[in-house]
N, C-alpha and C. Protein backbone atom coordinates (compact mmCIF):
# COMPACT_ATOMS: atom_id res chain seq x y z
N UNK A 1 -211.41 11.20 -34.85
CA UNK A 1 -210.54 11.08 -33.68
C UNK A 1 -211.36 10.67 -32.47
N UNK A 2 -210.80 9.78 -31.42
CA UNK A 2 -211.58 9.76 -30.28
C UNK A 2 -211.36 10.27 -29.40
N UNK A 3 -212.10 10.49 -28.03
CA UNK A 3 -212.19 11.54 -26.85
C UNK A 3 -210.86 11.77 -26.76
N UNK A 4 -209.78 10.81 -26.80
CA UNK A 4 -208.32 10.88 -25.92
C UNK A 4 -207.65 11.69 -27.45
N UNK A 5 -207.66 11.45 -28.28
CA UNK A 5 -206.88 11.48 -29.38
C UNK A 5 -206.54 13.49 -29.49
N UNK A 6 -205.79 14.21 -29.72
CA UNK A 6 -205.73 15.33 -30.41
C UNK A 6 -204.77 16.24 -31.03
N UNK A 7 -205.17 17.17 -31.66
CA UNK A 7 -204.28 17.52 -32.87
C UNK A 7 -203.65 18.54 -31.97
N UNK A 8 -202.29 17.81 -31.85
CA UNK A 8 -201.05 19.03 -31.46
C UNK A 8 -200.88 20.09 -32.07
N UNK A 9 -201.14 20.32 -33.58
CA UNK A 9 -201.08 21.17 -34.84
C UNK A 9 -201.60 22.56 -34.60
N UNK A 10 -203.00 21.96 -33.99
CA UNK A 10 -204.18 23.12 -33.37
C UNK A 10 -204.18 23.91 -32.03
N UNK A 11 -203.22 23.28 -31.46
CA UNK A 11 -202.93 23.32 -29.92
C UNK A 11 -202.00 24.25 -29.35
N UNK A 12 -201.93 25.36 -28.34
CA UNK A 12 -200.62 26.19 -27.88
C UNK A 12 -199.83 25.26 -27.17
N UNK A 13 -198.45 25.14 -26.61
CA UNK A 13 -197.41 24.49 -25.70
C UNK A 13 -198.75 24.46 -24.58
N UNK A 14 -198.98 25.55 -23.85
CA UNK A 14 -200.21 25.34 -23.13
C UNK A 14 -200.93 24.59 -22.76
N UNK A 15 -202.19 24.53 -23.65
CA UNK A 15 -202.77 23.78 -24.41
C UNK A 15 -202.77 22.38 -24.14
N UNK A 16 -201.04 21.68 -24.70
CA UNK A 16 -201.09 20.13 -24.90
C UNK A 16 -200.18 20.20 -23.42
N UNK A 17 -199.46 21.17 -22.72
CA UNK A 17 -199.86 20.71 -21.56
C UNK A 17 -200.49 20.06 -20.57
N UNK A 18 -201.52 21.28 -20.56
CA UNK A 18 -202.85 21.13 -19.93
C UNK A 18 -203.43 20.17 -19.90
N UNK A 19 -203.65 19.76 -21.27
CA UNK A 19 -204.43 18.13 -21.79
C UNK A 19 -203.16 16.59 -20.97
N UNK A 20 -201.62 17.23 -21.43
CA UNK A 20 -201.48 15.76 -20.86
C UNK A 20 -200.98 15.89 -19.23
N UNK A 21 -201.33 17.06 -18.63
CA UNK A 21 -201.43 17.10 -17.40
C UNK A 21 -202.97 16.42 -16.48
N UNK A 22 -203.90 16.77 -17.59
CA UNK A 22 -204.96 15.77 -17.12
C UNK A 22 -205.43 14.72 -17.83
N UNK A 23 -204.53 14.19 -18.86
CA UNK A 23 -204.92 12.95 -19.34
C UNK A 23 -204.25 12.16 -19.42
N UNK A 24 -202.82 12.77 -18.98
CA UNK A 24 -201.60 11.96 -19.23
C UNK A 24 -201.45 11.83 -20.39
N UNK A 25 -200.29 10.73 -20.62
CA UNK A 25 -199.63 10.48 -21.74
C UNK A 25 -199.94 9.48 -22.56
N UNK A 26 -200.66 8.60 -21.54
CA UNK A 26 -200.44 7.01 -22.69
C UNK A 26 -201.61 7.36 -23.56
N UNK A 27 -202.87 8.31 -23.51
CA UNK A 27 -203.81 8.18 -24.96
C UNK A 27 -203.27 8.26 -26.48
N UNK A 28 -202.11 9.44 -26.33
CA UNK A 28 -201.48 9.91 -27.18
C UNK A 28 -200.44 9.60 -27.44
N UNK A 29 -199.50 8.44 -26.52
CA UNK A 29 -198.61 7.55 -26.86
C UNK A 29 -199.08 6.22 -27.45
N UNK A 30 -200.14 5.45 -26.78
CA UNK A 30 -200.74 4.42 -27.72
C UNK A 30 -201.27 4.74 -29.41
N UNK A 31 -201.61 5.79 -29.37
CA UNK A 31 -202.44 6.66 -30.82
C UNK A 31 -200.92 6.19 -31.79
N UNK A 32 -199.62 6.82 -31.25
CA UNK A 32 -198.52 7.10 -31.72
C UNK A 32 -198.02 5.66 -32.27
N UNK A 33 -198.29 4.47 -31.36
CA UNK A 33 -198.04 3.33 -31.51
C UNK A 33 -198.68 2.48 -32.71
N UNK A 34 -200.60 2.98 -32.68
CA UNK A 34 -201.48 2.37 -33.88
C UNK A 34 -200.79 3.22 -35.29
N UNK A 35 -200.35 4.24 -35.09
CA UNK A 35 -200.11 4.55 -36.21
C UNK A 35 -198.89 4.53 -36.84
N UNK A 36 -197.78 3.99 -36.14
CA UNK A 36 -196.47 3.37 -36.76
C UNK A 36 -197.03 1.94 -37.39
N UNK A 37 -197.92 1.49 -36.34
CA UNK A 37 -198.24 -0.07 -36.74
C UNK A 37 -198.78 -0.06 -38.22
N UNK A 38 -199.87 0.95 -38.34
CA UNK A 38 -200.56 0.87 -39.37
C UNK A 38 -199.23 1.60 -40.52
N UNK A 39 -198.63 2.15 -40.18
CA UNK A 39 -198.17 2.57 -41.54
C UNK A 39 -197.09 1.41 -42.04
N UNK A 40 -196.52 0.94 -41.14
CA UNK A 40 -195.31 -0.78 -41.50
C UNK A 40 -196.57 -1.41 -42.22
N UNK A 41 -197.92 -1.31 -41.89
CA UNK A 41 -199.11 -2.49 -42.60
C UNK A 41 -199.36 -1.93 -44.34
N UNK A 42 -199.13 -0.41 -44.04
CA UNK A 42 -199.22 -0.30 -45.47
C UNK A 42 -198.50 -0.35 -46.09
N UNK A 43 -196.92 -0.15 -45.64
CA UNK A 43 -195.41 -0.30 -46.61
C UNK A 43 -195.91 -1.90 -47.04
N UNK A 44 -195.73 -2.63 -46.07
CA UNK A 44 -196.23 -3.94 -46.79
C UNK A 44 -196.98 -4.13 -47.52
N UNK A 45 -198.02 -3.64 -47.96
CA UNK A 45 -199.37 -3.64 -48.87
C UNK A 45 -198.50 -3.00 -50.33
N UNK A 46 -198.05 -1.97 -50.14
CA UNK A 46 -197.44 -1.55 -51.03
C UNK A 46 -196.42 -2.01 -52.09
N UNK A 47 -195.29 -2.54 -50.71
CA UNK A 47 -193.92 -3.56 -51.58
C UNK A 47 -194.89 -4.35 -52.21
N UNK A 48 -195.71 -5.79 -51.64
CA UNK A 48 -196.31 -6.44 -52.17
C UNK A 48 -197.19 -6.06 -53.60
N UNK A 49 -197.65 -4.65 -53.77
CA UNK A 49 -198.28 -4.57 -55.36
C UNK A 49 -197.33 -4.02 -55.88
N UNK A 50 -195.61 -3.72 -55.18
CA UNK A 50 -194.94 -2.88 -56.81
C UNK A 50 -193.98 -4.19 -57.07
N UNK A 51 -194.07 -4.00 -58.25
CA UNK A 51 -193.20 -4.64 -59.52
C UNK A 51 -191.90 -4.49 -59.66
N UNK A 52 -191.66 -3.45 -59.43
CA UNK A 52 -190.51 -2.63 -59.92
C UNK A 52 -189.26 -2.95 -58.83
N UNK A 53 -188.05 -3.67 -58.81
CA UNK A 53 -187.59 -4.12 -57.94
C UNK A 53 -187.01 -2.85 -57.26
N UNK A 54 -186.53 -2.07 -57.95
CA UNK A 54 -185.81 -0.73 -57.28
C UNK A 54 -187.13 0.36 -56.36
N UNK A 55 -188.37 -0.02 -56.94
CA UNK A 55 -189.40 0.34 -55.46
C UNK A 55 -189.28 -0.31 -54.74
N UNK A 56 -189.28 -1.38 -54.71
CA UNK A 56 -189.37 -2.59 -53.65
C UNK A 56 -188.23 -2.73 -52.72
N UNK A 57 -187.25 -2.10 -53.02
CA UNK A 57 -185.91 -1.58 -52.49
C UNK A 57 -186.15 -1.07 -51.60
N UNK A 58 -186.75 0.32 -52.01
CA UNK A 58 -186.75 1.93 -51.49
C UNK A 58 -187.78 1.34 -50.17
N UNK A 59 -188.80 0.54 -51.04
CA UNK A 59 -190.07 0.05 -49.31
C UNK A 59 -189.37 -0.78 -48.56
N UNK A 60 -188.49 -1.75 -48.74
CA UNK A 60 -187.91 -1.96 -47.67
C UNK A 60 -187.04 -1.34 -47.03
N UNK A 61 -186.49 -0.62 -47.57
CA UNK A 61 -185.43 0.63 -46.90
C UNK A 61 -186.28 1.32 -45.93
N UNK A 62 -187.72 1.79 -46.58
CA UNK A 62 -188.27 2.48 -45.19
C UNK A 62 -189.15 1.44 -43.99
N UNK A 63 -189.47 0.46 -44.46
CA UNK A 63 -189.52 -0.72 -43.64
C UNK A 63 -188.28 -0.61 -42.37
N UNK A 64 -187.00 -1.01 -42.87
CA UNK A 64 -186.01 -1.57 -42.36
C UNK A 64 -186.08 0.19 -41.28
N UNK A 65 -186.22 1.45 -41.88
CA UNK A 65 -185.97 2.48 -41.51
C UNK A 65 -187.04 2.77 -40.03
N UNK A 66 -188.15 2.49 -40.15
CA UNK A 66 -189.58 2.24 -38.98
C UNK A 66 -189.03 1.61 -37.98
N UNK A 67 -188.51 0.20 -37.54
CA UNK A 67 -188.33 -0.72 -36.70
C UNK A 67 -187.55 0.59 -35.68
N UNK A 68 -186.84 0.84 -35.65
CA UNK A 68 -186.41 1.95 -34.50
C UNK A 68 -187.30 2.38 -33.56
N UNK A 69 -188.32 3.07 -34.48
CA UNK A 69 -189.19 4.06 -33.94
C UNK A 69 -190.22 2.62 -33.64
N UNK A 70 -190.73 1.89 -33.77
CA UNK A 70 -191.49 0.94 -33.32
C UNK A 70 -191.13 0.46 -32.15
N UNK A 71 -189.39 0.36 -32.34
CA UNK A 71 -189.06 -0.53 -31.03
C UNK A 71 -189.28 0.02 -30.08
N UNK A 72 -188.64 1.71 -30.10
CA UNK A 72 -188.50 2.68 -29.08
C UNK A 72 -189.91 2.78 -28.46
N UNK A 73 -190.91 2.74 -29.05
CA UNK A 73 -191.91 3.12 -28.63
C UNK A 73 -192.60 2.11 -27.60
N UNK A 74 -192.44 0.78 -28.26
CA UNK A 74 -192.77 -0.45 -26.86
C UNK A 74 -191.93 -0.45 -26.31
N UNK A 75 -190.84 -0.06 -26.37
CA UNK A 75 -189.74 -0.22 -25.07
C UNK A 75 -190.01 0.50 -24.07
N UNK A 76 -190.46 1.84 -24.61
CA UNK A 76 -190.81 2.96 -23.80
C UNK A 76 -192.11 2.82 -23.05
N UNK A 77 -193.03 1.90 -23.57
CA UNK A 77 -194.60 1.87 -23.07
C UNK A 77 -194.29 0.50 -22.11
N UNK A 78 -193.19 -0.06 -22.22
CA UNK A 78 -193.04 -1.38 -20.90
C UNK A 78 -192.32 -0.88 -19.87
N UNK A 79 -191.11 -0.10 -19.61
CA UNK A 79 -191.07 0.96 -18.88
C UNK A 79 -192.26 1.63 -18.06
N UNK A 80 -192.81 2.67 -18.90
CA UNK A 80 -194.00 3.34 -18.47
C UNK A 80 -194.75 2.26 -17.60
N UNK A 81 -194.93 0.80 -18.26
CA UNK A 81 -196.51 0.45 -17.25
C UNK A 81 -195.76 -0.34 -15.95
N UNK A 82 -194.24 -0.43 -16.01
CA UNK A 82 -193.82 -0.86 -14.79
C UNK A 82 -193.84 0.07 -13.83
N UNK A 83 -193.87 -0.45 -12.38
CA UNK A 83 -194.90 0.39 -11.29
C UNK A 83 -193.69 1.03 -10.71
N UNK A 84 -193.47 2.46 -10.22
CA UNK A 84 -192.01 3.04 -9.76
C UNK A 84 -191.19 2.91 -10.07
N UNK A 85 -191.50 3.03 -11.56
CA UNK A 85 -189.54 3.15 -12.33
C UNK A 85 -189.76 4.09 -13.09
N UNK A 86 -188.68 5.27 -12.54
CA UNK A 86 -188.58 6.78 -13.37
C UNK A 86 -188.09 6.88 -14.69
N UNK A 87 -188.68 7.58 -15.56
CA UNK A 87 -188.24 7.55 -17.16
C UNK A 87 -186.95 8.35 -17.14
N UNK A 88 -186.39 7.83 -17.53
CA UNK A 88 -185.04 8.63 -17.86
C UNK A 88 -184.86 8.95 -19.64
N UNK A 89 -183.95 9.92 -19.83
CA UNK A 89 -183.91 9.99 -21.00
C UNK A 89 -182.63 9.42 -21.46
């Protein structure tokens, strides 16, 4: 893991407070971002070696299922880096 990166798992409410009160958010929102990326890189790696058309189904199903959470997440990080515009939920 690097300096910014850390395990919520290990952490009290406190804790990951504290941290994204002084580190903010985007270390651990970009982290969130490499690792949707990387996992769409491995569904692909995957469909591509199975054979079996009814796997190849199921990986694009969770393919097709990711894009949400991918989108949401750059939508949310172009927001964020625009200058005085409040996040709403």
């Amino acid at each position: 893991m690097s300096e910014h990166e850390f395990d919520v798992e290990n952490l009290s409410s406190t804790e990951i407070k504290s941290r994204i009160q002084r580190e903010g958010i985007w270390p651990q929102y970009t982290q969130r971002i490499k690792t949707l990326e990387r996992a769409e890189k491995e569904f692909w790696k995957l469909f591509l070696q199975e054979n079996d058309p009814g796997r190849k189904c199921a990986i694009l199903e969770d393919l097709v299922n990711l894009q949400p959470a991918i989108s949401r997440c750059y939508d949310t990080a172009q927001t964020m880096l625009q200058p005085n515009v409040e996040m709403k939920k």
